[in-house]
C-alpha atoms as a PDB file:
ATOM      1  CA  UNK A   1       0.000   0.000   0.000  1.00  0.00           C
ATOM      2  CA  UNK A   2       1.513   3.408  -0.474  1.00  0.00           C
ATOM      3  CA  UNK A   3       0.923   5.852   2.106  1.00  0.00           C
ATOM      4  CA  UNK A   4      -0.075   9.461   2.020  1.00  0.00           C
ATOM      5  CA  UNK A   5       2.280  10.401   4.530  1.00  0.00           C
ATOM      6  CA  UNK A   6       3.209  14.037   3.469  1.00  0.00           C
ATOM      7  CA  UNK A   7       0.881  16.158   5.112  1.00  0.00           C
ATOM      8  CA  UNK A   8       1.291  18.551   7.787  1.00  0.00           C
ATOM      9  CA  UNK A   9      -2.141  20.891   7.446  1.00  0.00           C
ATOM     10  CA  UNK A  10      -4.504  16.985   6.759  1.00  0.00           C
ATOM     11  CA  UNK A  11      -4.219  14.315   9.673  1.00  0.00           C
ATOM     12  CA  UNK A  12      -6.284  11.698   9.951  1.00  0.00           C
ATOM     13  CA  UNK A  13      -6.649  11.751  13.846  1.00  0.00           C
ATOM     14  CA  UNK A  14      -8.630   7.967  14.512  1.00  0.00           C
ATOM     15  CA  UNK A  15     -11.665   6.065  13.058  1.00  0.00           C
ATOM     16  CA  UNK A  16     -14.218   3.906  13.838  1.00  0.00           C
ATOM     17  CA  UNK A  17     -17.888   2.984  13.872  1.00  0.00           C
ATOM     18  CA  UNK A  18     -18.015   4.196  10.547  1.00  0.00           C
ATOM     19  CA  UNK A  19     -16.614   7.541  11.214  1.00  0.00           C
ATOM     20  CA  UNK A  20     -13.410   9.155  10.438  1.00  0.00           C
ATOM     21  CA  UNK A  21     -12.178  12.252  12.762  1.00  0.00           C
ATOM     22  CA  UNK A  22     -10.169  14.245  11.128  1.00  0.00           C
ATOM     23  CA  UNK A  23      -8.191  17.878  11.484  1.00  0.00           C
ATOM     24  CA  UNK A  24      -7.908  20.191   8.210  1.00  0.00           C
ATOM     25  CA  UNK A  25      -5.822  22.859   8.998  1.00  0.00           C
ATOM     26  CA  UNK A  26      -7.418  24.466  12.232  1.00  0.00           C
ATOM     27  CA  UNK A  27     -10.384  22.911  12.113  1.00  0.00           C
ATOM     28  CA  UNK A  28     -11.633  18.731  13.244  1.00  0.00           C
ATOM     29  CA  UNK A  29     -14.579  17.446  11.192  1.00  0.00           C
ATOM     30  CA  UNK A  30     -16.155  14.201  12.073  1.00  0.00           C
ATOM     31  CA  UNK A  31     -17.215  12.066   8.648  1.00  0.00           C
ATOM     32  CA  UNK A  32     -18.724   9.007   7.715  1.00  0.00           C
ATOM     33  CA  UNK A  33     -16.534   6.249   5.784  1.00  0.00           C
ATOM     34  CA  UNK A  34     -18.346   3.135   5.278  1.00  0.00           C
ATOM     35  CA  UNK A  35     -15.381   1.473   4.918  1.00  0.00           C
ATOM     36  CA  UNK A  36     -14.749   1.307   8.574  1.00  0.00           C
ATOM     37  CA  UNK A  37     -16.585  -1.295   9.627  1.00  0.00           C
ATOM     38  CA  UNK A  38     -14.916  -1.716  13.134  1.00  0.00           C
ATOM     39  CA  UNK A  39     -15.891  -0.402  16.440  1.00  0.00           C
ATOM     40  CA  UNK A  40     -12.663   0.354  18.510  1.00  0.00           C
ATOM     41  CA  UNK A  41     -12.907   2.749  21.691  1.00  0.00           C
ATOM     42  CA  UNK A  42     -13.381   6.460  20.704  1.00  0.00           C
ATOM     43  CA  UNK A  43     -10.839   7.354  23.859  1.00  0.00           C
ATOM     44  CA  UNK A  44      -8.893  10.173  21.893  1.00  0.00           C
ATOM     45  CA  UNK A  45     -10.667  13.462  23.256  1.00  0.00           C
ATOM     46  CA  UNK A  46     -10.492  15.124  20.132  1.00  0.00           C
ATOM     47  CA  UNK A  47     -13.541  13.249  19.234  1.00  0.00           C
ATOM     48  CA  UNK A  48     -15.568  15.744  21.826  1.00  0.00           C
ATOM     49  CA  UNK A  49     -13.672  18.688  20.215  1.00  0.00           C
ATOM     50  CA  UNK A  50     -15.199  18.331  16.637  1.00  0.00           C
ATOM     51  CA  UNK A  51     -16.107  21.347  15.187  1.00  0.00           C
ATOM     52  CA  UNK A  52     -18.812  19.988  12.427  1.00  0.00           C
ATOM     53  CA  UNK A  53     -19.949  16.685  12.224  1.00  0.00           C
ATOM     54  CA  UNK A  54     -21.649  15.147   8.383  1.00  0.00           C
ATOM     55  CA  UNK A  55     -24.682  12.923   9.521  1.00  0.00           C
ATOM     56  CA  UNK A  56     -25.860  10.833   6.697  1.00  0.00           C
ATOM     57  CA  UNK A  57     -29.466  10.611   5.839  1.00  0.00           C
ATOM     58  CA  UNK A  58     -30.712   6.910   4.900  1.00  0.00           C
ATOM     59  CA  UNK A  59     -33.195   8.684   2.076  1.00  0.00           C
ATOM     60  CA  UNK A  60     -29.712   9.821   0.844  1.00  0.00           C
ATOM     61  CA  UNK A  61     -27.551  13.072   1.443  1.00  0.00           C
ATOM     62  CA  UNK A  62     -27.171  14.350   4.820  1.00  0.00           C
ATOM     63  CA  UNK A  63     -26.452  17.494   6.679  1.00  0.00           C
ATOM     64  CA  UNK A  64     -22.939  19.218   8.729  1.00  0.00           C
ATOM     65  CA  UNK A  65     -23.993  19.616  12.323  1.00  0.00           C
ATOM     66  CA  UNK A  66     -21.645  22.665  12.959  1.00  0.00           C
ATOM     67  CA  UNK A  67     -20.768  22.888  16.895  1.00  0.00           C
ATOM     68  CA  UNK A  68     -18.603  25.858  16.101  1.00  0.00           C
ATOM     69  CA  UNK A  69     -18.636  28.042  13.320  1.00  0.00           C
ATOM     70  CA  UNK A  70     -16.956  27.471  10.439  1.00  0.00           C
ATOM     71  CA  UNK A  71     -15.748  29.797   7.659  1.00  0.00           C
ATOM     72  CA  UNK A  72     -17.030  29.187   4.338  1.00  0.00           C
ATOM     73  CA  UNK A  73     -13.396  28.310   2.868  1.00  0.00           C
ATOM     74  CA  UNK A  74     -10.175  28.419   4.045  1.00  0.00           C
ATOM     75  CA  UNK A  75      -6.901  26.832   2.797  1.00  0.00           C
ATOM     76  CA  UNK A  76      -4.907  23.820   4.181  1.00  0.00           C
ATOM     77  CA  UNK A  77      -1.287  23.238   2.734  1.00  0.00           C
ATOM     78  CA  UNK A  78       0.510  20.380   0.941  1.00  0.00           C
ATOM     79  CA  UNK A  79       4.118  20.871   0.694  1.00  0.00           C
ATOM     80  CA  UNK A  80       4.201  24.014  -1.657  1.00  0.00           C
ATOM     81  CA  UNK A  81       0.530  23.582  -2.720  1.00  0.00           C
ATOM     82  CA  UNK A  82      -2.562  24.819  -1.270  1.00  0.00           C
ATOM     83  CA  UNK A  83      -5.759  24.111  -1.274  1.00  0.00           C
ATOM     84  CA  UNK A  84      -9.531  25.364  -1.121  1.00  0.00           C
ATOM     85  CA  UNK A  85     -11.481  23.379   1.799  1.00  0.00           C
ATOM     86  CA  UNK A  86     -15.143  23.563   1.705  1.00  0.00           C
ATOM     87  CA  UNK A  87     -17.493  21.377   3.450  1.00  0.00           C
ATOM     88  CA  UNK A  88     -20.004  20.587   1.018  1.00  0.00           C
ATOM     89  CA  UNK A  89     -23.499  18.861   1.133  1.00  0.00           C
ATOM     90  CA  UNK A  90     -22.512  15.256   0.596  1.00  0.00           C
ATOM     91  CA  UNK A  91     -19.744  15.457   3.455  1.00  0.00           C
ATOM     92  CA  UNK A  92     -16.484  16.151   0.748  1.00  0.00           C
ATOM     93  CA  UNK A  93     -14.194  18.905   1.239  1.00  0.00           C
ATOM     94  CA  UNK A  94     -13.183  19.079  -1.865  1.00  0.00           C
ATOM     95  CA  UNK A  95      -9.579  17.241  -1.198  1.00  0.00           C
ATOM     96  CA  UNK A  96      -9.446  13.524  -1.151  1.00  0.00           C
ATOM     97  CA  UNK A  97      -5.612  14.161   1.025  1.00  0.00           C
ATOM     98  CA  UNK A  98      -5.094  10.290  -0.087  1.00  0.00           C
ATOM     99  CA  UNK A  99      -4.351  11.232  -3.387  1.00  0.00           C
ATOM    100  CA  UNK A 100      -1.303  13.260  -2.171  1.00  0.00           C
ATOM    101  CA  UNK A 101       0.827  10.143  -3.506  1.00  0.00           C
ATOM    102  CA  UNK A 102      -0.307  10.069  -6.861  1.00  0.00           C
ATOM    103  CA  UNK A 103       0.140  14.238  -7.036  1.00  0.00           C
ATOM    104  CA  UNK A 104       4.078  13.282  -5.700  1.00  0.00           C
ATOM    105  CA  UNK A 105       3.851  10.636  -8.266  1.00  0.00           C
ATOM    106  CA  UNK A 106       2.785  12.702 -11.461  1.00  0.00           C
ATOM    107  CA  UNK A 107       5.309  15.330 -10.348  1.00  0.00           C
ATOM    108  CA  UNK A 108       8.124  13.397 -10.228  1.00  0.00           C
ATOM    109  CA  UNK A 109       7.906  11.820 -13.587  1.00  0.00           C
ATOM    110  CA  UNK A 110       7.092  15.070 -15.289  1.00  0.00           C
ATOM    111  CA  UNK A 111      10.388  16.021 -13.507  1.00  0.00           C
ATOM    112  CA  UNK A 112      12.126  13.389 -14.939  1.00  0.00           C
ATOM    113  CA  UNK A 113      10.809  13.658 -17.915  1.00  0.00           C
ATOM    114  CA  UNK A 114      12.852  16.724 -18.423  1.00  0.00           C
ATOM    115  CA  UNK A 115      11.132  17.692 -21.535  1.00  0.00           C
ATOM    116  CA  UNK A 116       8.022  19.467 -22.224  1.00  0.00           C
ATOM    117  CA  UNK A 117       4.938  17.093 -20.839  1.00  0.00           C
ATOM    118  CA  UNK A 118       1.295  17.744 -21.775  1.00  0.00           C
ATOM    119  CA  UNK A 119      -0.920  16.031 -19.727  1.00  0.00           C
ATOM    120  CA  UNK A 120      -5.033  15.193 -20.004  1.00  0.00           C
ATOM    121  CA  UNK A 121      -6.876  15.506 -16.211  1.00  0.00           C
ATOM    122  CA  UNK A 122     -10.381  14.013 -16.671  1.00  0.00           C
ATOM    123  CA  UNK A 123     -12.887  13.769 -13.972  1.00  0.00           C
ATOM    124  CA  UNK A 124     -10.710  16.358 -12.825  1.00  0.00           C
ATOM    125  CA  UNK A 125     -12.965  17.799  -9.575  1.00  0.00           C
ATOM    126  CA  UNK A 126     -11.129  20.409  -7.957  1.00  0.00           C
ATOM    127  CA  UNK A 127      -7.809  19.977  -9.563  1.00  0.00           C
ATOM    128  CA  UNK A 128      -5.634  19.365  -7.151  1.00  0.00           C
ATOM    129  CA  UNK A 129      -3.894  16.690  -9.422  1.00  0.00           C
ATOM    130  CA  UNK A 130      -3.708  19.346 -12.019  1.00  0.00           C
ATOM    131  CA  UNK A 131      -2.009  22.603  -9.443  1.00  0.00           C
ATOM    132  CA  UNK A 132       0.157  19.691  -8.990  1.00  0.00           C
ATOM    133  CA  UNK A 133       1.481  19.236 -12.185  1.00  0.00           C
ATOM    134  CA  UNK A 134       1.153  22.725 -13.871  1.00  0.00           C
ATOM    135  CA  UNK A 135       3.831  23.616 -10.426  1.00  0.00           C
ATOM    136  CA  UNK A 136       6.081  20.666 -11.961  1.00  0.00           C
ATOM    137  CA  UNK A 137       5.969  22.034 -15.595  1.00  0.00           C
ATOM    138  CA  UNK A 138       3.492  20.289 -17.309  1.00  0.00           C
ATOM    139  CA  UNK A 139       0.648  22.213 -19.754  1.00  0.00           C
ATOM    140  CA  UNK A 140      -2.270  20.746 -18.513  1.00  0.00           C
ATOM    141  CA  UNK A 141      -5.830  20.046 -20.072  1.00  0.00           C
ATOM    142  CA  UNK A 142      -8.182  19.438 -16.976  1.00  0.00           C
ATOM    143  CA  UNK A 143     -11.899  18.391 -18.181  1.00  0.00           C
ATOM    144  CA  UNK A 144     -14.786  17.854 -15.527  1.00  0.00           C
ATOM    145  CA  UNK A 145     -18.524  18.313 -16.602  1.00  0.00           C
ATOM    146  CA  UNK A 146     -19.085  19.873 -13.298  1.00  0.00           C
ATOM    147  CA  UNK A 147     -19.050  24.005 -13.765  1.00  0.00           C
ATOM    148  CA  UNK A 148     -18.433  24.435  -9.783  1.00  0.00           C
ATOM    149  CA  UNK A 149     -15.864  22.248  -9.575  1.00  0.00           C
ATOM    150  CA  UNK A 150     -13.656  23.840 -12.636  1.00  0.00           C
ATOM    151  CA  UNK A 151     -14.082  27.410 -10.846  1.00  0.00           C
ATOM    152  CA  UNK A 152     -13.327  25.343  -7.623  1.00  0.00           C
ATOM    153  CA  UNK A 153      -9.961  23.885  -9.620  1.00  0.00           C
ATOM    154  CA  UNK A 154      -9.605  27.729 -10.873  1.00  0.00           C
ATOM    155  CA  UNK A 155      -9.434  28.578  -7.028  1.00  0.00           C
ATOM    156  CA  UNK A 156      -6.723  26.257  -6.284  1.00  0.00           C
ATOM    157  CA  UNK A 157      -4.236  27.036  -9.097  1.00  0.00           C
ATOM    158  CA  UNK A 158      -4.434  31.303  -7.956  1.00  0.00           C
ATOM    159  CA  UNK A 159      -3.823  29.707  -3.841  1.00  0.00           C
ATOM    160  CA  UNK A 160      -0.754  27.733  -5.362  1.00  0.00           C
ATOM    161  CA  UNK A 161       0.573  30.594  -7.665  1.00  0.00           C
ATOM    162  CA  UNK A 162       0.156  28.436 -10.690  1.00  0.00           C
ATOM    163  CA  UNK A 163      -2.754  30.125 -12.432  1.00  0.00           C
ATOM    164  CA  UNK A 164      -0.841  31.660 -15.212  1.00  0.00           C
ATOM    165  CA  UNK A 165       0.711  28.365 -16.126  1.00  0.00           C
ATOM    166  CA  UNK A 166      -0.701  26.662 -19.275  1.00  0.00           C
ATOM    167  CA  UNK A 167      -3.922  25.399 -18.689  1.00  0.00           C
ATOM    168  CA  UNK A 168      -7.089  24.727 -20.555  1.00  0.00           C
ATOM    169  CA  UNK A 169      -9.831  24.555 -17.902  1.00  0.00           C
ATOM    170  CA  UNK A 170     -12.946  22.550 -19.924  1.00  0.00           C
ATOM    171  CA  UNK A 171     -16.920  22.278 -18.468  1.00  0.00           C
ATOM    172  CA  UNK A 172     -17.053  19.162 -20.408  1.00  0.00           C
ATOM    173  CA  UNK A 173     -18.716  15.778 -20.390  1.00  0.00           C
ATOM    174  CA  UNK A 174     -15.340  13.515 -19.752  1.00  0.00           C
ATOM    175  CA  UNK A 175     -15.858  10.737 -22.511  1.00  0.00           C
ATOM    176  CA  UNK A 176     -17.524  12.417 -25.285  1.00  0.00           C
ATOM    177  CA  UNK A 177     -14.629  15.166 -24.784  1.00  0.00           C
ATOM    178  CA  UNK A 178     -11.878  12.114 -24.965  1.00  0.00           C
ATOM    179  CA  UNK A 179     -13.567  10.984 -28.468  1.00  0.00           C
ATOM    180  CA  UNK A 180     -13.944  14.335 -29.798  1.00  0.00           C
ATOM    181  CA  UNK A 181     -10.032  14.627 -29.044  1.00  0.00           C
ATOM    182  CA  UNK A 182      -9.250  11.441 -30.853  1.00  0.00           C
ATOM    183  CA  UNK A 183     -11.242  13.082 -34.557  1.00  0.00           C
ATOM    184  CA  UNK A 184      -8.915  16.214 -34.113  1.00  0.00           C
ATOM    185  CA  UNK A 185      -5.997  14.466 -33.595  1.00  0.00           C
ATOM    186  CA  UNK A 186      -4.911  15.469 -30.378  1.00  0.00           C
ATOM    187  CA  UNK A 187      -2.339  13.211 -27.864  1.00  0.00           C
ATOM    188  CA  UNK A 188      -0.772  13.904 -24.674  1.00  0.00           C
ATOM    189  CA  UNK A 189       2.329  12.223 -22.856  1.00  0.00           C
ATOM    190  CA  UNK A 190       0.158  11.589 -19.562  1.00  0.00           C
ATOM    191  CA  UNK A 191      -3.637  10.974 -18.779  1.00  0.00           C
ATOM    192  CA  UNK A 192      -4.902  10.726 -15.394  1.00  0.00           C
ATOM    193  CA  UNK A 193      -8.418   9.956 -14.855  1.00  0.00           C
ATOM    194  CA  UNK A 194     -10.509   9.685 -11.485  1.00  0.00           C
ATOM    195  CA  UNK A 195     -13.895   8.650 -12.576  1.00  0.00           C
ATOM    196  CA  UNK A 196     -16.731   8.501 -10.336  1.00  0.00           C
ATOM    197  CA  UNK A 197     -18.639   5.445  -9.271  1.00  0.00           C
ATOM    198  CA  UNK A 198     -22.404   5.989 -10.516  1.00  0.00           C
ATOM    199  CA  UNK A 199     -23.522   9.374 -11.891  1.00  0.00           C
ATOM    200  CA  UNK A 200     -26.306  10.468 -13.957  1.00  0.00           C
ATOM    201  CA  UNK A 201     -25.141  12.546 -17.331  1.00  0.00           C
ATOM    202  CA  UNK A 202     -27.993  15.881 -18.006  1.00  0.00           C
ATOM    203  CA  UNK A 203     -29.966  13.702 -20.785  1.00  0.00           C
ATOM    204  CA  UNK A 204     -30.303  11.474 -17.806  1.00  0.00           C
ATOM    205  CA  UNK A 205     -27.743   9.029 -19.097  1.00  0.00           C
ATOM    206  CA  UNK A 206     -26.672   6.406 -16.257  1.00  0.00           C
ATOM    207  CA  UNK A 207     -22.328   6.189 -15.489  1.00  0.00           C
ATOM    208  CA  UNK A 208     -21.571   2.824 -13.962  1.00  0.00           C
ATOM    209  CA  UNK A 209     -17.828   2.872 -13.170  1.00  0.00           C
ATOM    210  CA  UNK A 210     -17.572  -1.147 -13.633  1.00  0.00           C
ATOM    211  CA  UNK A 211     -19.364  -1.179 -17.334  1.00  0.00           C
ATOM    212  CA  UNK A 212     -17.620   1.789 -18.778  1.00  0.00           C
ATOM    213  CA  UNK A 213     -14.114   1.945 -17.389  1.00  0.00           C
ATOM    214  CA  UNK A 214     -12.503  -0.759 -19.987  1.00  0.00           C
ATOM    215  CA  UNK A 215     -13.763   1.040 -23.029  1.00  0.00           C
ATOM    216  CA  UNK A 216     -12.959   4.707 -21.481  1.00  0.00           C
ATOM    217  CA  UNK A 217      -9.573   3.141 -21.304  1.00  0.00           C
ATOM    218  CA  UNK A 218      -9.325   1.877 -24.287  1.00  0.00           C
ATOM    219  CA  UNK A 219     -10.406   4.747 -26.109  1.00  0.00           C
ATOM    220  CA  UNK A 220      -7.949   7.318 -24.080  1.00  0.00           C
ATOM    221  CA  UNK A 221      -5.304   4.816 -24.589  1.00  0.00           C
ATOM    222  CA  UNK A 222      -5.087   6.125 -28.446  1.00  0.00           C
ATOM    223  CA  UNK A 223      -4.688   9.656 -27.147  1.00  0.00           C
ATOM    224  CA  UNK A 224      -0.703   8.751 -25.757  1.00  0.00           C
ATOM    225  CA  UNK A 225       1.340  10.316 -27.855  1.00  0.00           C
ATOM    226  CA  UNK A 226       4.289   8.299 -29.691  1.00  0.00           C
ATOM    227  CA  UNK A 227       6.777   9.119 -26.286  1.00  0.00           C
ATOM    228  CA  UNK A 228       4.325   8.596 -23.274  1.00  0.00           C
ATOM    229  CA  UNK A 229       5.005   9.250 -19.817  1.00  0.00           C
ATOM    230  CA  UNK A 230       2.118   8.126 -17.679  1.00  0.00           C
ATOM    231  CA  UNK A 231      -1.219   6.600 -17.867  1.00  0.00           C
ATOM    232  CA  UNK A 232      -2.892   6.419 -14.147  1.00  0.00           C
ATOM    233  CA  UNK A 233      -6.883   5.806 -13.043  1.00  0.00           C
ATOM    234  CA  UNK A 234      -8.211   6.153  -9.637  1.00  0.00           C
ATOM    235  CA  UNK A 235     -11.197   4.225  -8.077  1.00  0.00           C
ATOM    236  CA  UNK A 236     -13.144   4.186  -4.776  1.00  0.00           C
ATOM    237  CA  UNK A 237     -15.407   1.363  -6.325  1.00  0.00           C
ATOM    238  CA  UNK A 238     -14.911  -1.886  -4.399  1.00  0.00           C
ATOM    239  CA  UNK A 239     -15.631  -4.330  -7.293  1.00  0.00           C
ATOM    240  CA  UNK A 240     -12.631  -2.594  -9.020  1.00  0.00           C
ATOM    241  CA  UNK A 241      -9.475  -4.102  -7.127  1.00  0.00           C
ATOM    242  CA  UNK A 242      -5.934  -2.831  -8.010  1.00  0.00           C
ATOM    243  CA  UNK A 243      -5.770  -6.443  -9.803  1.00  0.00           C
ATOM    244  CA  UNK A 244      -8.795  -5.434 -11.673  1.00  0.00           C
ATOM    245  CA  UNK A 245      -7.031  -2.717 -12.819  1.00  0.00           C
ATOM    246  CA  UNK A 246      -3.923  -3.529 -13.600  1.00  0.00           C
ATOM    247  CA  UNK A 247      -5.472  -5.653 -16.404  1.00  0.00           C
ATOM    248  CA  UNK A 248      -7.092  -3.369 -17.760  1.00  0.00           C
ATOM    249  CA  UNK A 249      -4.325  -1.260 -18.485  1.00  0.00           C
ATOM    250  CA  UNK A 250      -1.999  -4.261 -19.351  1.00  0.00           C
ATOM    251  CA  UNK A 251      -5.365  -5.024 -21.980  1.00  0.00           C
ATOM    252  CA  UNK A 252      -5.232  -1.719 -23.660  1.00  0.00           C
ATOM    253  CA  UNK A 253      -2.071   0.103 -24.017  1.00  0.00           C
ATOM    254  CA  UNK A 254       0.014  -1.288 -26.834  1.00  0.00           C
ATOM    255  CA  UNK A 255       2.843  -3.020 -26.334  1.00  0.00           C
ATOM    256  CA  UNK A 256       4.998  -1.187 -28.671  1.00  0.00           C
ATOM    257  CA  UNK A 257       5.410   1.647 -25.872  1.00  0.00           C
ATOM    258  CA  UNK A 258       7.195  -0.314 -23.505  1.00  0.00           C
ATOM    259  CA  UNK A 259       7.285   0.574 -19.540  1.00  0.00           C
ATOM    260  CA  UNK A 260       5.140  -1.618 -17.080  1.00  0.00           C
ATOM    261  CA  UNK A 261       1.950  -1.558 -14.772  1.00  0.00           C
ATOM    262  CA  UNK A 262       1.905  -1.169 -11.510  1.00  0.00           C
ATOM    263  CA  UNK A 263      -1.398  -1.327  -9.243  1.00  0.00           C
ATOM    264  CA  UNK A 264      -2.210  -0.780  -5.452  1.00  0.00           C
ATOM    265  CA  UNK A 265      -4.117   0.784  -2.484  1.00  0.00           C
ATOM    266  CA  UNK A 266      -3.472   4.216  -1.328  1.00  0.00           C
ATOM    267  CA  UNK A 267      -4.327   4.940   1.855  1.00  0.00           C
ATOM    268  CA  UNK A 268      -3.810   7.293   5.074  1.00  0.00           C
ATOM    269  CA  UNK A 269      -1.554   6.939   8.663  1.00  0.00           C
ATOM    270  CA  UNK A 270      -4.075   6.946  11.409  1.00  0.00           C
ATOM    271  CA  UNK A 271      -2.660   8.715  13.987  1.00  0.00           C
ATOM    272  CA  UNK A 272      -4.555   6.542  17.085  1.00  0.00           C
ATOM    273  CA  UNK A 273      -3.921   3.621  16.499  1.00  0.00           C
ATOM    274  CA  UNK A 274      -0.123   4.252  14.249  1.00  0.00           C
ATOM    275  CA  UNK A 275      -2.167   1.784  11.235  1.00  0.00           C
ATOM    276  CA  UNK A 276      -3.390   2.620   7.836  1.00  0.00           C
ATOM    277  CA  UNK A 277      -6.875   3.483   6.583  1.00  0.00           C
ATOM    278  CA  UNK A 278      -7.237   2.015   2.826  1.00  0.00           C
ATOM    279  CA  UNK A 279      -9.016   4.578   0.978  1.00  0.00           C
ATOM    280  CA  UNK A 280      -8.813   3.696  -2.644  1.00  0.00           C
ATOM    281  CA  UNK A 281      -7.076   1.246  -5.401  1.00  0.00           C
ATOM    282  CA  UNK A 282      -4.680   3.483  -8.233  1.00  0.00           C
ATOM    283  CA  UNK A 283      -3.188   1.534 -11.375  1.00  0.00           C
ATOM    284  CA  UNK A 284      -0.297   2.990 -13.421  1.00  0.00           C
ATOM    285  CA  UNK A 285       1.624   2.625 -16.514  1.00  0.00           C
ATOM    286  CA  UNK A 286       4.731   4.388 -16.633  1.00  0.00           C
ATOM    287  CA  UNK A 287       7.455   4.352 -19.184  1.00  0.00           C
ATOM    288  CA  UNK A 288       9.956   5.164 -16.152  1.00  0.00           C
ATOM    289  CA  UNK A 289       8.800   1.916 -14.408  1.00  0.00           C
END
């Protein structure tokens, strides 16, 4: 598992009973996680010091219970980065801090690189990925059909000092943008994607992460351009396993471009009880692997 480790203004203080407590910046918010399935003693007093707690609804959605007031926004730091937190109505922030690994990650190999890099964010959110990689010197294309979330994304680059890097910022349905990409000919040298689980398009089209991830993949695959440097995809779906994964990528990126795969969970350091949290599977190709 590799470990989001890096943080100083994110720490992910203890869990259980389906709860995660949790400090961002100045501030503890208490929310849910289904993934935490055990019921360990909530001894850490921090637990009574929560300034908002997310209950979930079982109709669906939920509410903050605020104890204290919070501000609207305010901005937590990651190394040189920072970042927009929000609480918003379905208990995100707007940072999933796990994915800290895979922003060292994309950095490093545009670094190494040491060449121009273009690179193609889809299901971009609120672009942390992409401040990440516009700091490291890649031009970045960051598509996400959600208007919010680009001016969100917007947000973070002007916090990090990386707005006037080059960036095409796209309100965009992800996979009709990929085809539309592939008619005019355009290819980058890394794609990231983070798609969600289940969604529902505006014509009321249905997203199902398991039945449309292999041919998303397979039709981004042809937008690598002839000297690749990264091909990566995120899920929080439990049916799709790092193994899962892993194939697909081995399935659909031509041989003839070399490098390997490489597939695990990410997770977080829980400070309580010193083990990790798995929050999500990542695969990657990589010609540097």
């Amino acid at each position: 598992m590799r470990v989001a480790d890096q943080w100083k203004d994110y720490e992910l203080i203890d869990c259980s009973d389906g709860e995660r407590l949790e400090r961002w910046g100045n501030y503890l918010l208490i929310r849910p996680d289904p993934q935490i399935i055990w019921s360990t003693p909530k001894t850490n007093p921090l637990w009574k010091s929560a300034d908002a707690r997310y209950h979930r609804s079982h109709t669906g959605g939920g509410r903050w219970e605020v104890y204290r007031k919070l501000p609207d926004v305010w901005n937590i730091r990651c190394g040189s980065l920072t970042f927009r937190v929000k609480p918003m109505g379905f208990k995100h922030t707007g940072i999933f801090p796990e994915q800290a690994v895979n922003w060292t990650m994309t950095a490093e190999l545009i670094k190494k690189a040491a060449r121009p890099v273009r690179m193609l964010n889809l299901f971009a959110y609120t672009g942390c990925a992409t401040v990440s990689a516009l700091a490291a010197g890649a031009s970045v294309t960051h598509v996400d059909a959600s208007k919010g979330m680009v001016a969100w994304a917007k947000e973070n680059a002007t916090a990090s000092g990386v707005a006037d890097r080059p960036v095409r910022w796209l309100v965009d349905d992800c996979k009709k943008f990929v085809e539309r990409e592939l008619r005019r000919g355009n290819r980058y040298d890394i794609i990231l994607m983070d798609p969600p689980s289940y969604g529902r398009g505006p014509g009321g089209e249905v997203w199902k992460l398991e039945d449309e991830i292999f041919s998303l993949c397979s039709v981004c695959a042809g937008l690598l351009s002839d000297d690749p440097v990264l091909f990566m995809i995120n899920s929080y779906t439990t049916g799709l396993s790092p193994s899962v994964m892993h194939y697909i990528l081995s399935s659909v990126l031509p041989k003839r471009i070399g490098g390997s795969v490489s597939s695990d969970e990410i997770g977080l350091p829980v400070t309580e009880s010193g083990l990790i949290l798995p929050s999500g599977a990542t695969a990657v190709w990589s010609a540097f692997f």
